[in-house]
N, C-alpha and C. Protein backbone atom coordinates (compact mmCIF):
# COMPACT_ATOMS: atom_id res chain seq x y z
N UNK A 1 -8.47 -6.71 -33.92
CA UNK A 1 -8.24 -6.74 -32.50
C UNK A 1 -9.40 -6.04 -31.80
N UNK A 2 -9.68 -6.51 -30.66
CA UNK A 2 -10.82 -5.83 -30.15
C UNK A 2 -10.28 -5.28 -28.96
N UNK A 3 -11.30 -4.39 -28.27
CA UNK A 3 -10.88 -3.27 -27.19
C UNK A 3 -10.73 -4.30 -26.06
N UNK A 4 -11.11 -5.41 -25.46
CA UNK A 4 -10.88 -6.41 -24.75
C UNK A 4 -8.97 -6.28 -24.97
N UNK A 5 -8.63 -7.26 -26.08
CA UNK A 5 -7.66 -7.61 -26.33
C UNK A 5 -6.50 -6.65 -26.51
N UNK A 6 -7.20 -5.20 -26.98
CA UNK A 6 -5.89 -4.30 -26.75
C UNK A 6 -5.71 -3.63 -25.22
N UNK A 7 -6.83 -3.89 -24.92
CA UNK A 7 -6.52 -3.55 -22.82
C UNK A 7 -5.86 -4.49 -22.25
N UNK A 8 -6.41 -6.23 -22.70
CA UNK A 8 -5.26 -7.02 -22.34
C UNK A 8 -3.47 -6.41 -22.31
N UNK A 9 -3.29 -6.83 -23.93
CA UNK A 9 -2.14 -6.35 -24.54
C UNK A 9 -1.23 -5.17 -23.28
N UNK A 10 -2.21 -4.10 -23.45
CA UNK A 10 -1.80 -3.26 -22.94
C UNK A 10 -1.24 -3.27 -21.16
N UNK A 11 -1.85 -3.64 -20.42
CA UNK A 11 -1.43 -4.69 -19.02
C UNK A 11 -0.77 -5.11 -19.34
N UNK A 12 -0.90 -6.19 -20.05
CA UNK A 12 0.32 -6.76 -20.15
C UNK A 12 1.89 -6.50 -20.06
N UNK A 13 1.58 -5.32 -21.05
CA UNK A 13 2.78 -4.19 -21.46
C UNK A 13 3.29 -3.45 -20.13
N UNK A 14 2.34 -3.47 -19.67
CA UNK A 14 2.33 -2.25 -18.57
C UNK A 14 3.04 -3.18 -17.04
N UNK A 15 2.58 -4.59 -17.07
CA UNK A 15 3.74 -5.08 -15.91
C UNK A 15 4.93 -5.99 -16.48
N UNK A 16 5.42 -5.81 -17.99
CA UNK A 16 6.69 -6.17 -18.11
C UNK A 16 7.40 -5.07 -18.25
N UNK A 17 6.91 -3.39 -18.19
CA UNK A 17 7.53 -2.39 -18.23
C UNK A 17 8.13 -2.40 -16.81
N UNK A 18 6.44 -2.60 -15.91
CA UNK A 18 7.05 -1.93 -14.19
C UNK A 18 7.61 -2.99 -13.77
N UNK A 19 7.87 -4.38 -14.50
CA UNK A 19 9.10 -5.30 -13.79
C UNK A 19 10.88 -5.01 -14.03
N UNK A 20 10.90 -4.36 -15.12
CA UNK A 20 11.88 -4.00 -15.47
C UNK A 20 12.40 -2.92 -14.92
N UNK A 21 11.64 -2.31 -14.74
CA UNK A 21 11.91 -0.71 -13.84
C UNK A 21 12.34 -0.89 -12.26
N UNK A 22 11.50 -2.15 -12.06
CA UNK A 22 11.86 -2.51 -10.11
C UNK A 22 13.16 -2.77 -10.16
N UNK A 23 12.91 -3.92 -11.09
CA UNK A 23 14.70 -4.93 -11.09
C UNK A 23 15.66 -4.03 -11.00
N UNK A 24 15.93 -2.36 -11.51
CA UNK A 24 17.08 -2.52 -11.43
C UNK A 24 16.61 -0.73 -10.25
N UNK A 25 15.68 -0.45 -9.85
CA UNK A 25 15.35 0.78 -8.73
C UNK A 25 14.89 0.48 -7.09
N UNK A 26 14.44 -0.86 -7.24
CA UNK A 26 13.76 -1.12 -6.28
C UNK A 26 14.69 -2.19 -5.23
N UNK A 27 14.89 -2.22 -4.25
CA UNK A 27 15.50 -3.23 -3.30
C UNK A 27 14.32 -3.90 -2.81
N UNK A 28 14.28 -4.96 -2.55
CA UNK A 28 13.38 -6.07 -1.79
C UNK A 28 13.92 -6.63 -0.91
N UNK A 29 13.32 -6.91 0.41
CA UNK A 29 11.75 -6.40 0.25
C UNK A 29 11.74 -4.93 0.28
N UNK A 30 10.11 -4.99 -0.02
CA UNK A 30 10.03 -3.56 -0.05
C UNK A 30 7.74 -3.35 -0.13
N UNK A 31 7.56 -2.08 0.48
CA UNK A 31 6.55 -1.93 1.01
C UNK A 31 5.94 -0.94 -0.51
N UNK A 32 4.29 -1.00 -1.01
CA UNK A 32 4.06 -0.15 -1.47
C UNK A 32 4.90 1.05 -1.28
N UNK A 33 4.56 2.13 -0.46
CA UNK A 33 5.45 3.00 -0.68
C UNK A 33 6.66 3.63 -1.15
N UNK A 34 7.49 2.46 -0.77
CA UNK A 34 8.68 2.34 -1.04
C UNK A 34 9.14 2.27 -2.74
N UNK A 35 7.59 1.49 -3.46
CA UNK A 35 8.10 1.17 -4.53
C UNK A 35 7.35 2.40 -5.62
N UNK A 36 6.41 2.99 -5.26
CA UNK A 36 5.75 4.43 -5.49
C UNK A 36 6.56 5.44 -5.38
N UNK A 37 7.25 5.50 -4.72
CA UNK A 37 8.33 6.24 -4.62
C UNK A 37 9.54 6.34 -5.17
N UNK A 38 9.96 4.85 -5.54
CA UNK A 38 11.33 4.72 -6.22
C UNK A 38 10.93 5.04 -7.96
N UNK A 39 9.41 4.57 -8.27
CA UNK A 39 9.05 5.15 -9.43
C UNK A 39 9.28 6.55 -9.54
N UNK A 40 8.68 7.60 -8.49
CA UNK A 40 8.24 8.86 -8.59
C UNK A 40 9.68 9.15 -9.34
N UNK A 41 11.08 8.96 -7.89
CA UNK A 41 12.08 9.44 -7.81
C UNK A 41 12.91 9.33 -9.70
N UNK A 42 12.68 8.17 -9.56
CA UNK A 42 12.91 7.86 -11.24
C UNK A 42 12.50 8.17 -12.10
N UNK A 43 11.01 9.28 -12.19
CA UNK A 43 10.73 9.62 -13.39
C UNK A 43 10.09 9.00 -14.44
N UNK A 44 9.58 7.61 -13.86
CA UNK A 44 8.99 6.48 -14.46
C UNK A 44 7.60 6.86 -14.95
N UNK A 45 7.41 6.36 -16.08
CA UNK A 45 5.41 6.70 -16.52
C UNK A 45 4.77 6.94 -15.57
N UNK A 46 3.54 7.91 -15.60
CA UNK A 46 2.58 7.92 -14.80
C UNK A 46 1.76 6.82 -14.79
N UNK A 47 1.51 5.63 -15.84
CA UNK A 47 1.12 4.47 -15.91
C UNK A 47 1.22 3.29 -15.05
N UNK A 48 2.91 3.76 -14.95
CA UNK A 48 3.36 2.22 -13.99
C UNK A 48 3.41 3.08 -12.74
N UNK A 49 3.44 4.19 -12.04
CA UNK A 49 3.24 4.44 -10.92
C UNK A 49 1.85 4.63 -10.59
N UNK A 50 0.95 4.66 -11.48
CA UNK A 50 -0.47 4.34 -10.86
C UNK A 50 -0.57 2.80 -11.22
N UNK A 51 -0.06 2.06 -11.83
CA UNK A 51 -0.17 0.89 -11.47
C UNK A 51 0.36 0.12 -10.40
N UNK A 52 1.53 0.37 -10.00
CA UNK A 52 2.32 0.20 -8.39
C UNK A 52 0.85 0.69 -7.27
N UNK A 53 0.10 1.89 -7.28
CA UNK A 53 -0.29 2.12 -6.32
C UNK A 53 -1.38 1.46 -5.76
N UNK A 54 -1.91 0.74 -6.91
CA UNK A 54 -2.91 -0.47 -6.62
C UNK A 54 -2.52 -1.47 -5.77
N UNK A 55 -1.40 -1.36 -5.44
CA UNK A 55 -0.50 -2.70 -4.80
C UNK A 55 -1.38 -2.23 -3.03
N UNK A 56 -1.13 -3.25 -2.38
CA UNK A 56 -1.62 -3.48 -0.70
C UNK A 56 -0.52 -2.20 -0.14
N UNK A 57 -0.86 -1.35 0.08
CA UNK A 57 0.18 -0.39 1.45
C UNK A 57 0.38 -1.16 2.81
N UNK A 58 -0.35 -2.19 3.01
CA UNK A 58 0.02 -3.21 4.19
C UNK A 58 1.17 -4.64 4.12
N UNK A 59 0.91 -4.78 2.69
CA UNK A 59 2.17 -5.61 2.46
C UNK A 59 3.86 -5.62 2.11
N UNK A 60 4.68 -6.09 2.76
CA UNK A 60 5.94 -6.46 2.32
C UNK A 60 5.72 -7.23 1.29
N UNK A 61 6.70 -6.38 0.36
CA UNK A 61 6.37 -7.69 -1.41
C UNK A 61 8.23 -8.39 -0.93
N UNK A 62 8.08 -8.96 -1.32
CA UNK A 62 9.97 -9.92 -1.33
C UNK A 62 10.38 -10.00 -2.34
N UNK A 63 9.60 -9.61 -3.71
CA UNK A 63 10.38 -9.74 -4.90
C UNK A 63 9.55 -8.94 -5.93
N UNK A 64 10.05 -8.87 -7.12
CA UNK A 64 9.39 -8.43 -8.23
C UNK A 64 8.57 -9.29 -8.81
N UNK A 65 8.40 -10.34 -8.43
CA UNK A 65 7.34 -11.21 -9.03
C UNK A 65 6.43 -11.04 -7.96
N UNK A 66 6.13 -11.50 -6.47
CA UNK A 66 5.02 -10.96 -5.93
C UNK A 66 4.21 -9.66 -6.54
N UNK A 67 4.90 -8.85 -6.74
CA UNK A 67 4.11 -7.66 -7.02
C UNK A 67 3.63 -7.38 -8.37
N UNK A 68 4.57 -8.27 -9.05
CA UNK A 68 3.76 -8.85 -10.41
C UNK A 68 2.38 -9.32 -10.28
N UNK A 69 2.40 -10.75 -9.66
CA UNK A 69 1.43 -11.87 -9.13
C UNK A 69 0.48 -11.46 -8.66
N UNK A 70 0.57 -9.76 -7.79
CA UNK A 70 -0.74 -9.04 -7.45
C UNK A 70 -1.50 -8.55 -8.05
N UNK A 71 -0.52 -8.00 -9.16
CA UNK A 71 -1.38 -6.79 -9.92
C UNK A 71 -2.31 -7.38 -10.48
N UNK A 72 -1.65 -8.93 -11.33
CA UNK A 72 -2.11 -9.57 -12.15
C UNK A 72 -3.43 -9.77 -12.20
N UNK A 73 -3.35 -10.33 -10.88
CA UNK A 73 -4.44 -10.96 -9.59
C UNK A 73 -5.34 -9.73 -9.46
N UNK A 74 -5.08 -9.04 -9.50
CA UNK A 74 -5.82 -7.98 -9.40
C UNK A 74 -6.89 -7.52 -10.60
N UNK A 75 -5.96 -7.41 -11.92
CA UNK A 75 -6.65 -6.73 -13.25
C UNK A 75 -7.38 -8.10 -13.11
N UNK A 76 -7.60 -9.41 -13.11
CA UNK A 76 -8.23 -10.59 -13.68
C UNK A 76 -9.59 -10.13 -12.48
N UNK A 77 -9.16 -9.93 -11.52
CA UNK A 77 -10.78 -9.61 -10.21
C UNK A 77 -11.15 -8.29 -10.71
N UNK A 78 -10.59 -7.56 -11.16
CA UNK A 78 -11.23 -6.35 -11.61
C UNK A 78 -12.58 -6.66 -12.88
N UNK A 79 -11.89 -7.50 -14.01
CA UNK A 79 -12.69 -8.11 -15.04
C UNK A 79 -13.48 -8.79 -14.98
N UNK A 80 -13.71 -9.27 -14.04
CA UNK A 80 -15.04 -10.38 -13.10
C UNK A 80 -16.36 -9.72 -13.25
């Protein structure tokens, strides 16, 4: 395995953790903050709450998949 593929892996890991964690802490919609916060309050990895914080502070997400769809969107423009 190469360091590529275990950083993949690892993302990977890291937004089927913080989808699981929204689904059952988070109400939608809901604003960065809101969802940085419901991590904090919960005690959730420092991983997936610095991964939440990458999210837009200007956007309403409507679901746990938007904010999936960002991050995603995000790590792939980061790797560019």
């Amino acid at each position: 395995m190469t360091i590529q593929q275990t950083s993949t892996s690892r993302l990977d890991q890291d937004l089927e953790d913080l989808r699981t964690v929204l689904l059952r802490r988070v109400t939608f919609p809901a604003r960065q903050d809101d969802i940085v916060g419901s991590l904090v309050a919960g005690r959730s990895p420092a991983r997936l709450v610095w991964c939440a914080g990458r999210l837009s502070p200007e956007r309403l997400y409507r679901s746990v998949d938007q904010v999936c769809a960002e991050l995603a969107a995000r790590r792939s423009a980061d790797r560019r």
